[in-house]
Protein backbone atom coordinates (compact mmCIF):
# COMPACT_ATOMS: atom_id res chain seq x y z
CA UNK A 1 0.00 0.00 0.00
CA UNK A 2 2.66 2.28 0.97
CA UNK A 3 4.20 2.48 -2.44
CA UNK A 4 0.86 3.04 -4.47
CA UNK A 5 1.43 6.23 -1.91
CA UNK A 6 4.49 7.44 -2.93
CA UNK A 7 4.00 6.80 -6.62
CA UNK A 8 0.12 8.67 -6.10
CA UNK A 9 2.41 11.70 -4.36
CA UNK A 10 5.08 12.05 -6.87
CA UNK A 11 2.28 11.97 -9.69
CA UNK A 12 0.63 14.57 -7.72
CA UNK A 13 3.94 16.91 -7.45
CA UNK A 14 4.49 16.42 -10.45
CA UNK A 15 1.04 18.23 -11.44
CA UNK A 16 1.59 20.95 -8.66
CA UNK A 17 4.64 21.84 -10.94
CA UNK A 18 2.74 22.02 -14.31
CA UNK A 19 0.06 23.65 -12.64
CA UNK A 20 2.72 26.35 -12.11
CA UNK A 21 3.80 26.06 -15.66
CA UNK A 22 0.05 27.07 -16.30
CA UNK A 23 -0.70 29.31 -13.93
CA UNK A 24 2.48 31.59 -15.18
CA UNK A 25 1.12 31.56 -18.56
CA UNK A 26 -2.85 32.17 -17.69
CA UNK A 27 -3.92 33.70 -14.93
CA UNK A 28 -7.24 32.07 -15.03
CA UNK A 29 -6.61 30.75 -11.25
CA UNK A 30 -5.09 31.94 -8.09
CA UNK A 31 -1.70 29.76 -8.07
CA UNK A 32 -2.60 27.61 -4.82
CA UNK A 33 -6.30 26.95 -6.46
CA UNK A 34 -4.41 26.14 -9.86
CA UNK A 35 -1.37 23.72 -7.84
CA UNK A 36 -4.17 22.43 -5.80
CA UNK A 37 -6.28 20.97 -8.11
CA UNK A 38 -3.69 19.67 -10.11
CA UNK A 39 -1.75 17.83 -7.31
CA UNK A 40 -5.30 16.28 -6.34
CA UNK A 41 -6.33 15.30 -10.02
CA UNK A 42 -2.89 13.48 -9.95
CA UNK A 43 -3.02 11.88 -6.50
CA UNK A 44 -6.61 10.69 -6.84
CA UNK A 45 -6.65 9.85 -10.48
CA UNK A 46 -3.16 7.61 -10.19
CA UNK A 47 -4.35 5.77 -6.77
CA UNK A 48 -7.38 4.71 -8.85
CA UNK A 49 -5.57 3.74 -11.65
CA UNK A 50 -3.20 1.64 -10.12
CA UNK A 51 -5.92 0.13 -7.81
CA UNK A 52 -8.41 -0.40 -10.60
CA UNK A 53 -5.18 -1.96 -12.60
CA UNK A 54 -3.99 -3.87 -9.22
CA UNK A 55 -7.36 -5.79 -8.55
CA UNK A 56 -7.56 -6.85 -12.54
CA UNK A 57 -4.17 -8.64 -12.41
């Protein structure tokens, strides 16, 4: 469990830093709305992924 974890938190970094990327070129969002969103789309949408992925093999 603990590495579905880490891999679900380095996705989700790894989104906070686009979502920088982003918010330097649009201002569309405040930057911790923009980074916040991002780093949950990545935690939440790799954990299912790799649990969906997990129970199927």
């Amino acid at each position: 469990m603990s590495a579905i974890l880490i891999t679900s938190v380095v996705t989700g970094l790894f989104c906070a830093g686009f979502a920088v990327v982003v918010d330097v070129v649009t201002d569309a969002l405040a930057m911790w709305m923009a980074i916040a969103l991002a780093f949950a789309s990545g935690f939440l949408g790799s954990l299912f992924a790799q649990l969906v992925l997990k129970r199927k093999t």
